[in-house]
Protein backbone atom coordinates (compact mmCIF):
# COMPACT_ATOMS: atom_id res chain seq x y z
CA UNK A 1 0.00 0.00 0.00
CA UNK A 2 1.60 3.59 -0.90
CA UNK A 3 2.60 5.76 1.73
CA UNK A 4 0.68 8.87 0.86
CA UNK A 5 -3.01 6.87 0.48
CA UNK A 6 -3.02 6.19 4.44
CA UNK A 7 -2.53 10.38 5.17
CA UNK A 8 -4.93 11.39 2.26
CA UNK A 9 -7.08 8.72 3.84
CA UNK A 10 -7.73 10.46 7.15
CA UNK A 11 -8.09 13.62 5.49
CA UNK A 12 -10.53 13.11 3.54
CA UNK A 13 -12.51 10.84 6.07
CA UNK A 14 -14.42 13.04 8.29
CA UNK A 15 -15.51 14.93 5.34
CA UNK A 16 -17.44 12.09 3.94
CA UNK A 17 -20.31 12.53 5.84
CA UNK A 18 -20.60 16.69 4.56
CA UNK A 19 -20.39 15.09 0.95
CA UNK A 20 -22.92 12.48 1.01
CA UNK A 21 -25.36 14.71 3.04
CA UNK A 22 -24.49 16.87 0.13
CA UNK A 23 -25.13 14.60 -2.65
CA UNK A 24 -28.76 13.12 -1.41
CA UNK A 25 -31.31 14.12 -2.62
CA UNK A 26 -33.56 17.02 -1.29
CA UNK A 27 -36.63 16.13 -2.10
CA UNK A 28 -39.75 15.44 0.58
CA UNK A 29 -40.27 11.83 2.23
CA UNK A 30 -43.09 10.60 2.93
CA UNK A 31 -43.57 9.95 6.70
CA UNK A 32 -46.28 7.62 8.23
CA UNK A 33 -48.09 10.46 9.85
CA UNK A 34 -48.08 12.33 6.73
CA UNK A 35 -49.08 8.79 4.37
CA UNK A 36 -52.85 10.51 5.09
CA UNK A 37 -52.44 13.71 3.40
CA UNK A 38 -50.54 11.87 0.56
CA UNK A 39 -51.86 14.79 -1.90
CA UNK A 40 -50.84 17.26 -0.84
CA UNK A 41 -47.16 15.48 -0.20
CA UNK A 42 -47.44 14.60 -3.72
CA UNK A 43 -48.36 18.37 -5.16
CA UNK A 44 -45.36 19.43 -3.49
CA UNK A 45 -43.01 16.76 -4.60
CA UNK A 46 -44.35 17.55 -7.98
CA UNK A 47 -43.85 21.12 -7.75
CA UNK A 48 -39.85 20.10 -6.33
CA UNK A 49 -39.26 18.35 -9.33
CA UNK A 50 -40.05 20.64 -11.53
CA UNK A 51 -38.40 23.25 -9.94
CA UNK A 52 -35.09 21.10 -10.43
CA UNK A 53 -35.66 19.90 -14.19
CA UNK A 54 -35.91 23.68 -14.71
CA UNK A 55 -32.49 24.58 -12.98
CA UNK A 56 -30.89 21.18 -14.22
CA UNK A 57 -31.86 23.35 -17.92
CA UNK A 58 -30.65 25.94 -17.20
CA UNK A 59 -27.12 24.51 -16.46
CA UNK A 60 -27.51 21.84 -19.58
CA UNK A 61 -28.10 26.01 -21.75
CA UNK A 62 -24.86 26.62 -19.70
CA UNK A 63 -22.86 23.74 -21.06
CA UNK A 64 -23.67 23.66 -24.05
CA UNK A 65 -23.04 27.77 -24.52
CA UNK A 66 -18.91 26.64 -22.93
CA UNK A 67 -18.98 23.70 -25.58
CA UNK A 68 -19.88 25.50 -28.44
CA UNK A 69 -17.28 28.42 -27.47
CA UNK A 70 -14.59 25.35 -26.92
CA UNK A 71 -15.78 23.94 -30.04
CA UNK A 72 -15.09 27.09 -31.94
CA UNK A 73 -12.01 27.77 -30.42
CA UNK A 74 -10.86 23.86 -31.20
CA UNK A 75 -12.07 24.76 -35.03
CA UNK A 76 -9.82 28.16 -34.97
CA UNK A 77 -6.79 26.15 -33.33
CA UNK A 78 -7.17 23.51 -35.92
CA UNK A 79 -6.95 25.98 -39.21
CA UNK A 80 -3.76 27.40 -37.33
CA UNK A 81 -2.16 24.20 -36.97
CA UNK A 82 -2.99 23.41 -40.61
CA UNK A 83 -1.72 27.11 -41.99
CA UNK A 84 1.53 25.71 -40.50
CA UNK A 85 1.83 22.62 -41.20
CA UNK A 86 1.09 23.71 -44.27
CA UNK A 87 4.27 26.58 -44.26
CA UNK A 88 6.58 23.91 -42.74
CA UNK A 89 6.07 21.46 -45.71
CA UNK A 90 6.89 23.88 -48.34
CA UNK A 91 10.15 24.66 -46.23
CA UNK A 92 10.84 21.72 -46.03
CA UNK A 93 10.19 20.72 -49.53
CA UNK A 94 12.58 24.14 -50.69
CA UNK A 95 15.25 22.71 -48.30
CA UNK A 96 15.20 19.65 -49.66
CA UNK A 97 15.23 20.74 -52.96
CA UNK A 98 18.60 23.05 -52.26
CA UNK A 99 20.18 20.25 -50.70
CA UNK A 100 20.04 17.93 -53.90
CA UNK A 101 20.86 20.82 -55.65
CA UNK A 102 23.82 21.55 -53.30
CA UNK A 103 24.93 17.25 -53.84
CA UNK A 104 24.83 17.49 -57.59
CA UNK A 105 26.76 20.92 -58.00
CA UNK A 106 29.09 19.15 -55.61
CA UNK A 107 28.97 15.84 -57.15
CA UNK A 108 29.74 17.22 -60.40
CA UNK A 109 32.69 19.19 -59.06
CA UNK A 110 34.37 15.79 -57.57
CA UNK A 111 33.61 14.31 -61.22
CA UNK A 112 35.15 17.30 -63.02
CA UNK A 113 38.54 17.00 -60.86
């Protein structure tokens, strides 16, 4: 077992409690003394649950707003990236051109010799 997971262990322990409290949900229970008035337990869970789709919409709008702005900025990274790719190939293609250029003017000097 690692030497750090026993530390990060215990500090992260006594916060597990805050997190699932946290993470259930908030939404009414039905309690035997209430079972009776089960309508009106009902209208209101209704009403909760709506009130949630409408805020979990709001933050699906929100996402997808950041995804299409990190979509577009992908798409304007990606045309950079091809502009030079694009610039090194042709110097690379000149520089390889002037170097078999460079080997046959030199080639032909050792032959004239």
């Amino acid at each position: 077992m690692p030497s750090w997971l026993i530390p990060a262990l215990k500090a992260v322990l006594p916060h597990v409690g805050d997190i699932v409290n946290a993470a259930k949900p908030v939404f009414t229970r039905k309690k035997p003394a209430e079972a009776a008035a089960s309508g009106d337990v009902t209208q209101q869970q209704i009403a909760e649950l709506q009130a949630a789709v409408s805020q979990n919409a709001g933050h699906v709008k929100e996402l997808a707003e950041q995804l299409q702005s990190t979509v577009t900025a992908l798409e304007k990274s990606a045309e950079l990236a091809d502009i030079r790719l694009k610039r090194a190939t042709v110097f690379s293609a000149v520089a390889v051109s002037l170097a078999v250029a460079a080997l046959l003017v030199a080639a032909f000097t050792l032959l004239r010799l």
